[in-house]
N, C-alpha and C. Protein backbone atom coordinates (compact mmCIF):
# COMPACT_ATOMS: atom_id res chain seq x y z
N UNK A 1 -5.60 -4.74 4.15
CA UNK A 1 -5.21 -3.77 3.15
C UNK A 1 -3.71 -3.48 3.25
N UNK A 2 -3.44 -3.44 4.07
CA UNK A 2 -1.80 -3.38 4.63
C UNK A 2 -1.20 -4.21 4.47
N UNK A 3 -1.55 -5.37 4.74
CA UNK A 3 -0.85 -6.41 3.58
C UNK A 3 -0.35 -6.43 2.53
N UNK A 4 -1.83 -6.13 1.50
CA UNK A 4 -1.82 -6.31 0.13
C UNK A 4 -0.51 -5.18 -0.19
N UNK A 5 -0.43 -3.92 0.54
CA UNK A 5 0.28 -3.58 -0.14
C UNK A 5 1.97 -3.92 0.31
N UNK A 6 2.36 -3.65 1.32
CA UNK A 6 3.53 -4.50 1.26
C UNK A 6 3.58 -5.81 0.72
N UNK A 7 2.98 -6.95 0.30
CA UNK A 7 2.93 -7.80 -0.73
C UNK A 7 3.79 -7.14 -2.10
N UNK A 8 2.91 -6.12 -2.22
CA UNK A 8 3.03 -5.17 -3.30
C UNK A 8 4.59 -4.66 -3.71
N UNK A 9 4.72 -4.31 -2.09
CA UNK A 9 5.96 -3.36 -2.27
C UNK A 9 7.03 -4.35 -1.93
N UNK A 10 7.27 -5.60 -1.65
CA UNK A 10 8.00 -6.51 -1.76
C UNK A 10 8.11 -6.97 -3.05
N UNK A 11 7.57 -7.34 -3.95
CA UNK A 11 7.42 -7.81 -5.40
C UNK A 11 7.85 -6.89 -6.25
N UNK A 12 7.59 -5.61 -6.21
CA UNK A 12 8.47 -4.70 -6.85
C UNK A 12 10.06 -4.51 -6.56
N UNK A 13 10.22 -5.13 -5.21
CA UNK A 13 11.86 -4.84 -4.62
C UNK A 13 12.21 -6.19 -5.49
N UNK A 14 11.85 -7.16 -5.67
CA UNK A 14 12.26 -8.39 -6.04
C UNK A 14 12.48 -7.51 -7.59
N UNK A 15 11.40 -7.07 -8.33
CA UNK A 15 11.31 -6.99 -9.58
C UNK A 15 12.71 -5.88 -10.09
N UNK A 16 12.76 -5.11 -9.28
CA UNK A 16 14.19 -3.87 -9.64
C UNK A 16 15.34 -4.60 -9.19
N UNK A 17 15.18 -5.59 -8.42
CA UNK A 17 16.81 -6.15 -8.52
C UNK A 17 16.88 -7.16 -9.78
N UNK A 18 15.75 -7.29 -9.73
CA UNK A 18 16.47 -8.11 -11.16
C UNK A 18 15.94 -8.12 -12.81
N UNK A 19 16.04 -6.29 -12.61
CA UNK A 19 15.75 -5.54 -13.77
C UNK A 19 14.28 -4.92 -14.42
N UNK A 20 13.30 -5.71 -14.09
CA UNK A 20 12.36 -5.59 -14.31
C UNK A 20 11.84 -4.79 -14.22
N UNK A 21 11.91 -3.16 -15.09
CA UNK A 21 11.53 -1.73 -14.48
C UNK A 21 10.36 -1.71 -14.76
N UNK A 22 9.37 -2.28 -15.75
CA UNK A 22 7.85 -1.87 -15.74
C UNK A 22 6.87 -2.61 -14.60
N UNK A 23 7.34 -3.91 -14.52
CA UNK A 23 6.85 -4.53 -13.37
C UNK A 23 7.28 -4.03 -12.42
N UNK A 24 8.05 -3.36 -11.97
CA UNK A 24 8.72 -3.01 -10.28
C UNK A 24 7.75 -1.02 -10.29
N UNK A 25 8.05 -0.72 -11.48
CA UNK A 25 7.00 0.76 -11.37
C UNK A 25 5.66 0.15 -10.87
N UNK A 26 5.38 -0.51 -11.56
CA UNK A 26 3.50 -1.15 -11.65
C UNK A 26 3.54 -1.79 -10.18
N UNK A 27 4.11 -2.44 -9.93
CA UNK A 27 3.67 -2.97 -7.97
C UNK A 27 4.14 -1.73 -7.40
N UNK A 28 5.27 -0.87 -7.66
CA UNK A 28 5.42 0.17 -6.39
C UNK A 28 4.07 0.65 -6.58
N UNK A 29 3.57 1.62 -7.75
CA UNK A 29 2.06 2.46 -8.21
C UNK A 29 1.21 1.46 -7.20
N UNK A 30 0.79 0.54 -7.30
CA UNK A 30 -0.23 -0.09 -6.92
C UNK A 30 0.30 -0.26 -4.79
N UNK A 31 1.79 -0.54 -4.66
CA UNK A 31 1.77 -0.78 -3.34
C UNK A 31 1.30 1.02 -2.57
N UNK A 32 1.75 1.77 -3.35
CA UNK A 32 1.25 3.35 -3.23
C UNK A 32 -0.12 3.65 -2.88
N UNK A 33 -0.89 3.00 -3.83
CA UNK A 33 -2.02 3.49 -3.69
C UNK A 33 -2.95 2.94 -2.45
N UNK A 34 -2.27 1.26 -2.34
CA UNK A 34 -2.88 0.79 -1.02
C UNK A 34 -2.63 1.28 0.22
N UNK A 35 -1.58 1.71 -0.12
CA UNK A 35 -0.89 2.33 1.33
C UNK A 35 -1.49 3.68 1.86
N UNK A 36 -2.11 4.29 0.91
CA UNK A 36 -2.77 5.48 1.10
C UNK A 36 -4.62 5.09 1.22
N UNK A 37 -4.81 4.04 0.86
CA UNK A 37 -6.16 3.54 1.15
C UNK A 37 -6.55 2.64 2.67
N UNK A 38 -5.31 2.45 3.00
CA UNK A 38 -4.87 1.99 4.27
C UNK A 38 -5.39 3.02 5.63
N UNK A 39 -4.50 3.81 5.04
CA UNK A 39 -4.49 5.38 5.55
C UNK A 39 -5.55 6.16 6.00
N UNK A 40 -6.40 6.15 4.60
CA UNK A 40 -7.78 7.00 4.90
C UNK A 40 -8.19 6.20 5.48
N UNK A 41 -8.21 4.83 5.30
CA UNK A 41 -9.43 4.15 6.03
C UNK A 41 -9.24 3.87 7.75
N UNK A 42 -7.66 4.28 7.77
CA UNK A 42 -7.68 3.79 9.16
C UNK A 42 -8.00 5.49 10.20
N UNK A 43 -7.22 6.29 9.22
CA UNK A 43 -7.76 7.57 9.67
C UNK A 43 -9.46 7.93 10.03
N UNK A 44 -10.39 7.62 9.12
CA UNK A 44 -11.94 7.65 9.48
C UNK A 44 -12.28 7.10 10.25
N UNK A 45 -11.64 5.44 10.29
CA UNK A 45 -12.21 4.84 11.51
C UNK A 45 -11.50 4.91 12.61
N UNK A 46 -10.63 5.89 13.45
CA UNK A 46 -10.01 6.00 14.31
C UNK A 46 -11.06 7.78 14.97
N UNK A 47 -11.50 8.76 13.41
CA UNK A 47 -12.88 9.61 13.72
C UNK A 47 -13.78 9.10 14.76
N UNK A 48 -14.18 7.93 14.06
CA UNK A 48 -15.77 7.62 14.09
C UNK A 48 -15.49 7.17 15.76
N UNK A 49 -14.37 6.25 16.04
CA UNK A 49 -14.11 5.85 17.50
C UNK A 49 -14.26 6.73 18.22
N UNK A 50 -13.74 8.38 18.04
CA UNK A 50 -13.59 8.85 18.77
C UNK A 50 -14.81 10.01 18.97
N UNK A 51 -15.44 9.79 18.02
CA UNK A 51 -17.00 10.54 18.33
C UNK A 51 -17.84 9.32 18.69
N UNK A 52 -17.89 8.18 18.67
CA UNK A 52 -18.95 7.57 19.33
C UNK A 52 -18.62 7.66 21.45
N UNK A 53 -17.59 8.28 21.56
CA UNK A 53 -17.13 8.13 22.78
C UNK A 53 -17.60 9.57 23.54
């Protein structure tokens, strides 16, 4: 998931240097949202580790 979104947020850096403002909004939005899905998911499963212990 962390990938996908720096993927994300690399392709948008490509896309604003060389003008492309709807494509470079649309991968940042999307590298955003992975990055926060990243997040929760690593946050719950770092919970669950620490109550099965």
């Amino acid at each position: 998931m962390l990938h996908y979104a720096l993927v994300f947020l690399v392709i948008a850096l490509i896309a604003a240097i060389f003008g492309f403002g709807g494509i470079a909004a649309g991968a940042a939005g999307i590298a955003k949202i992975l990055f926060l899905v990243f997040i929760v998911m690593a946050v719950i499963s770092f919970v669950i580790s620490l109550m099965k212990k």
